[in-house]
C-alpha atoms as a PDB file:
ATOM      1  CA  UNK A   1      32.124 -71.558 -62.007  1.00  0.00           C
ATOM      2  CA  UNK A   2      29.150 -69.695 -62.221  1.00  0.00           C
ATOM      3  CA  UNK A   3      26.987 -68.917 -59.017  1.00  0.00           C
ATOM      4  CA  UNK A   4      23.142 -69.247 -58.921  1.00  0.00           C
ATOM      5  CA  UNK A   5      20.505 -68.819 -56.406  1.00  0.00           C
ATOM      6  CA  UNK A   6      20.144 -72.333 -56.929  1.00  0.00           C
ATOM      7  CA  UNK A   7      23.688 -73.411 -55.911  1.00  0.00           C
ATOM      8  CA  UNK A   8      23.985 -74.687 -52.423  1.00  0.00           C
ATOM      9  CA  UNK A   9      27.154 -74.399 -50.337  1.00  0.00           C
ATOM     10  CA  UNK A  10      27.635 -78.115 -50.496  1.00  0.00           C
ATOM     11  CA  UNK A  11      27.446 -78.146 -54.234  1.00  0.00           C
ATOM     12  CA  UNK A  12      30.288 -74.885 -54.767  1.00  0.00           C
ATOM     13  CA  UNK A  13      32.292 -76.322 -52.148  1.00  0.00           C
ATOM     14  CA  UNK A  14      32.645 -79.936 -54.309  1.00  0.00           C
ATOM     15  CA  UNK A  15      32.968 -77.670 -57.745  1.00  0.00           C
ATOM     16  CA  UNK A  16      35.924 -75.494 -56.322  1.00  0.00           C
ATOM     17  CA  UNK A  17      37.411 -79.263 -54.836  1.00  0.00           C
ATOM     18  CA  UNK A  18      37.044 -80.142 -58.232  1.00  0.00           C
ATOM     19  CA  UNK A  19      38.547 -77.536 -59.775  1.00  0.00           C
ATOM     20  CA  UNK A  20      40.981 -77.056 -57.299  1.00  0.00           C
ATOM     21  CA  UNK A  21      42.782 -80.717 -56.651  1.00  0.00           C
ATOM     22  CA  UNK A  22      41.437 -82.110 -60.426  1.00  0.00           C
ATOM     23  CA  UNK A  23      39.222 -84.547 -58.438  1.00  0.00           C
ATOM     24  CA  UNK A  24      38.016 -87.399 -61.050  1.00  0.00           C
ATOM     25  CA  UNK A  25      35.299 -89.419 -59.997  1.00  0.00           C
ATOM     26  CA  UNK A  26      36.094 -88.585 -56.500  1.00  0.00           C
ATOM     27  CA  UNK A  27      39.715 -89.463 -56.596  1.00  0.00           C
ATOM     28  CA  UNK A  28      42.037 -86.947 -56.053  1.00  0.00           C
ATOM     29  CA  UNK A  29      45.073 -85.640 -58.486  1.00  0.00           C
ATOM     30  CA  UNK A  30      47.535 -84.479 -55.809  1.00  0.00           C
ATOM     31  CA  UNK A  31      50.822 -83.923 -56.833  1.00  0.00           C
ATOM     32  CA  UNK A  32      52.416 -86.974 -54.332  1.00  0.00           C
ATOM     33  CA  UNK A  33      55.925 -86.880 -56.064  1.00  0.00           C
ATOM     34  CA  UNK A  34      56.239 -83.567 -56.008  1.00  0.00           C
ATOM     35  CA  UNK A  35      55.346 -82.821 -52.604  1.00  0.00           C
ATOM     36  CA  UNK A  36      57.635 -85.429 -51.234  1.00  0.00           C
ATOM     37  CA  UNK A  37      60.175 -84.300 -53.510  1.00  0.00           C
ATOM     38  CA  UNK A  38      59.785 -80.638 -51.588  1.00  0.00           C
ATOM     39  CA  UNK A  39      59.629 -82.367 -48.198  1.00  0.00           C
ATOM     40  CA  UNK A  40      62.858 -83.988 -48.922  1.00  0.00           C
ATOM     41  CA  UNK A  41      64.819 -80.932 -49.903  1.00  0.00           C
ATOM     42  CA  UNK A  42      63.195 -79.072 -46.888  1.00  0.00           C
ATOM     43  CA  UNK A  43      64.436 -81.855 -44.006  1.00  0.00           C
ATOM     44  CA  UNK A  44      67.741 -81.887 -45.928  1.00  0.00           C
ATOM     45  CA  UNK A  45      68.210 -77.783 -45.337  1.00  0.00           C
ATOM     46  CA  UNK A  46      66.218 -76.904 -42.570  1.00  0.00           C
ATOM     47  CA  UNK A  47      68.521 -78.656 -39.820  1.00  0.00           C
ATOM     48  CA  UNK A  48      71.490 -76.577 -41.248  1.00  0.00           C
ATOM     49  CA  UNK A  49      69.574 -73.712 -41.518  1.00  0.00           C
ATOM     50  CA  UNK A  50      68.412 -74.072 -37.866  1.00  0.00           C
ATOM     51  CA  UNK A  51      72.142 -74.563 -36.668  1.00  0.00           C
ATOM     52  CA  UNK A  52      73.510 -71.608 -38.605  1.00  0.00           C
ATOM     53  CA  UNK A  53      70.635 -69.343 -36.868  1.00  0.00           C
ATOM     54  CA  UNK A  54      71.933 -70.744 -33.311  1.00  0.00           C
ATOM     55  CA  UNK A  55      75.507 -69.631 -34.293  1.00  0.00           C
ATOM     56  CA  UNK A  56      74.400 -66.207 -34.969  1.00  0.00           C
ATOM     57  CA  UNK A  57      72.295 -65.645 -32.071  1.00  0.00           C
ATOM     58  CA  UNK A  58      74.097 -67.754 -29.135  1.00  0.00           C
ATOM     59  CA  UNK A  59      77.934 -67.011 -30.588  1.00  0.00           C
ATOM     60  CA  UNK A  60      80.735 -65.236 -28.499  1.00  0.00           C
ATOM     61  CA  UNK A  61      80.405 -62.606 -31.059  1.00  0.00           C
ATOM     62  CA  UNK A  62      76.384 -61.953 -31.443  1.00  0.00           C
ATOM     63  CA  UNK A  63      76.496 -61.649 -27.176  1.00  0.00           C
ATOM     64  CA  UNK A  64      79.474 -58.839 -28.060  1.00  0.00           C
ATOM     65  CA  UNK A  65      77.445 -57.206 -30.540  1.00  0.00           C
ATOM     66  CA  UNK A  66      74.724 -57.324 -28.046  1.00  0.00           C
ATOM     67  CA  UNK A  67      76.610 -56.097 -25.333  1.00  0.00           C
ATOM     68  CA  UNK A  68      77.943 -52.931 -27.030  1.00  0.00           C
ATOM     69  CA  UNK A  69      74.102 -52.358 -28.627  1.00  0.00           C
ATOM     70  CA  UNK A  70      72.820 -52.563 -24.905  1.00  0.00           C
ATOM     71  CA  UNK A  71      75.777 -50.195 -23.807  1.00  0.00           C
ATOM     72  CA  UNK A  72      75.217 -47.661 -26.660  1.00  0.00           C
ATOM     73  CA  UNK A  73      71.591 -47.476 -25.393  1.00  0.00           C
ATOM     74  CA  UNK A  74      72.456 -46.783 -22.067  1.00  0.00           C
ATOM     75  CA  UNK A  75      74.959 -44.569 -23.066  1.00  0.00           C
ATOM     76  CA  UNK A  76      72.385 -42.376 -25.360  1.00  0.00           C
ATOM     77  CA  UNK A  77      69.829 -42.356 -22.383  1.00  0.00           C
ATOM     78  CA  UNK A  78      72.556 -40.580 -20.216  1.00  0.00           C
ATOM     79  CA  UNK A  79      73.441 -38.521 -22.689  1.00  0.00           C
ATOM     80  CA  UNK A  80      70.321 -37.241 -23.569  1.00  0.00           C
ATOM     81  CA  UNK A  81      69.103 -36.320 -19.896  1.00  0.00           C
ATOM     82  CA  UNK A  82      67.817 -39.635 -18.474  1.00  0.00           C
ATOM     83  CA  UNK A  83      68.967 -40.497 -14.881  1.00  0.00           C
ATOM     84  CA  UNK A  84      71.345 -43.127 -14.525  1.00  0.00           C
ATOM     85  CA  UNK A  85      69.103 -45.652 -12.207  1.00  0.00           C
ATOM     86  CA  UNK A  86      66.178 -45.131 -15.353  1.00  0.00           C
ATOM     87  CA  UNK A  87      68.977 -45.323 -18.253  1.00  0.00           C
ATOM     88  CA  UNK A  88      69.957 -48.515 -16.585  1.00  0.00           C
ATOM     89  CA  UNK A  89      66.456 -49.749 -15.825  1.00  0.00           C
ATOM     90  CA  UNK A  90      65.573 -48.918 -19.386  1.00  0.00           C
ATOM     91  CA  UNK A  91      68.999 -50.613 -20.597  1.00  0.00           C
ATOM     92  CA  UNK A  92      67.609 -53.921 -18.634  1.00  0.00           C
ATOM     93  CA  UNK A  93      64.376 -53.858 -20.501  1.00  0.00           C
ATOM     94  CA  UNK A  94      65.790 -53.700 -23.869  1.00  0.00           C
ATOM     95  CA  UNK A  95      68.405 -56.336 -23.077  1.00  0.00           C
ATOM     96  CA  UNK A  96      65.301 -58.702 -21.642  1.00  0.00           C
ATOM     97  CA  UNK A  97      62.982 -57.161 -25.329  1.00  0.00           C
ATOM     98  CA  UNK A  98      66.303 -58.968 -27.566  1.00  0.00           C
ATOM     99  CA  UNK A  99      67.109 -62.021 -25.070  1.00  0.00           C
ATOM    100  CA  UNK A 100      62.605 -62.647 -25.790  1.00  0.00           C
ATOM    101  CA  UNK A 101      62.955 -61.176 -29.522  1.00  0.00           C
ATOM    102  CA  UNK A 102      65.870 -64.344 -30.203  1.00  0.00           C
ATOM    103  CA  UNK A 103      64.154 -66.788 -28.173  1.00  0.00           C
ATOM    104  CA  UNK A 104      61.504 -66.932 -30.081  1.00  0.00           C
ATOM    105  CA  UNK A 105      63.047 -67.279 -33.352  1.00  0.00           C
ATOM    106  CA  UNK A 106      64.752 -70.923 -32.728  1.00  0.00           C
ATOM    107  CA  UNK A 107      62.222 -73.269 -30.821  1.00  0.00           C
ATOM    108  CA  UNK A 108      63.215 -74.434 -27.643  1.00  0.00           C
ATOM    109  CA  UNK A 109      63.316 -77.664 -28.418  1.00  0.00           C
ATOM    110  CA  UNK A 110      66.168 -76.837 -30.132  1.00  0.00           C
ATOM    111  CA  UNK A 111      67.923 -74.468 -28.027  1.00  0.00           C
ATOM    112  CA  UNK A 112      68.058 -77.125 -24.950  1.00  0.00           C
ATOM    113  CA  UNK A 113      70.809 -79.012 -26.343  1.00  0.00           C
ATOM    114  CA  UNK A 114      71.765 -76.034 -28.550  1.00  0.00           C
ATOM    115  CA  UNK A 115      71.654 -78.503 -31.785  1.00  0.00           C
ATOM    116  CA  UNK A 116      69.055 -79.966 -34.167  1.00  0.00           C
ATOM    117  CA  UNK A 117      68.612 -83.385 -33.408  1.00  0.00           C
ATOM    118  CA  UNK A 118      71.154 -85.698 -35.621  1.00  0.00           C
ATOM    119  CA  UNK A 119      73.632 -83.132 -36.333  1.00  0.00           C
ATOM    120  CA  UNK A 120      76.805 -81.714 -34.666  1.00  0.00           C
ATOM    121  CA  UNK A 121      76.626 -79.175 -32.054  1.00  0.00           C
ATOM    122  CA  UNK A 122      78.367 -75.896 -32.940  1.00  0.00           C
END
């Protein structure tokens, strides 16, 4: 599409429509299979998806391998110099920073009954 002074906004906006979604006589050619072929395959993943990412972040093991990060940066804080009430102050704010970081990965929605609706809780 070529622009000219006498093109109005109305009249590009309609072209690129056109051009865009193969509009024929005002009816659109949108790809209706297709998409619902894609929505399918996403509501048939994303629940499992979802649950696997709960696993990780709310397992026995990820609150381990959160405990001994938290503890290594306390223990680098002392160990460079930093008093022990700031080390530990500083060891609460990073725990708080991963505790927000993971909550808002997984909706809460979700995390109330720690499953996506219609499957089996881990």
């Amino acid at each position: 599409m070529v622009l000219t002074r006498r093109n109005n906004a109305y009249t590009v906006v309609k072209t690129r429509a056109k051009e865009r979604f193969g509009l024929n006589n005002g009816t659109p050619n949108i790809p209706t299979k297709e998409i619902g072929e894609l929505l399918e395959v996403v509501s048939a993943k994303v629940p499992g998806f979802l649950n696997d990412l709960l696993g990780i972040l709310y397992s026995a093991e990820a609150g381990a391998r959160v405990g001994k990060a938290v503890g290594a940066f306390y223990s680098e804080l002392t160990r460079s110099g930093i008093p022990a009430n700031e080390a530990l102050q500083m060891s609460k704010d990073y725990m708080n920073y991963v505790k927000s970081v993971a909550s808002e990965l997984v909706p809460k929605s979700i995390t109330q009954d720690n499953s996506v609706r219609g499957l089996p809780r881990h």
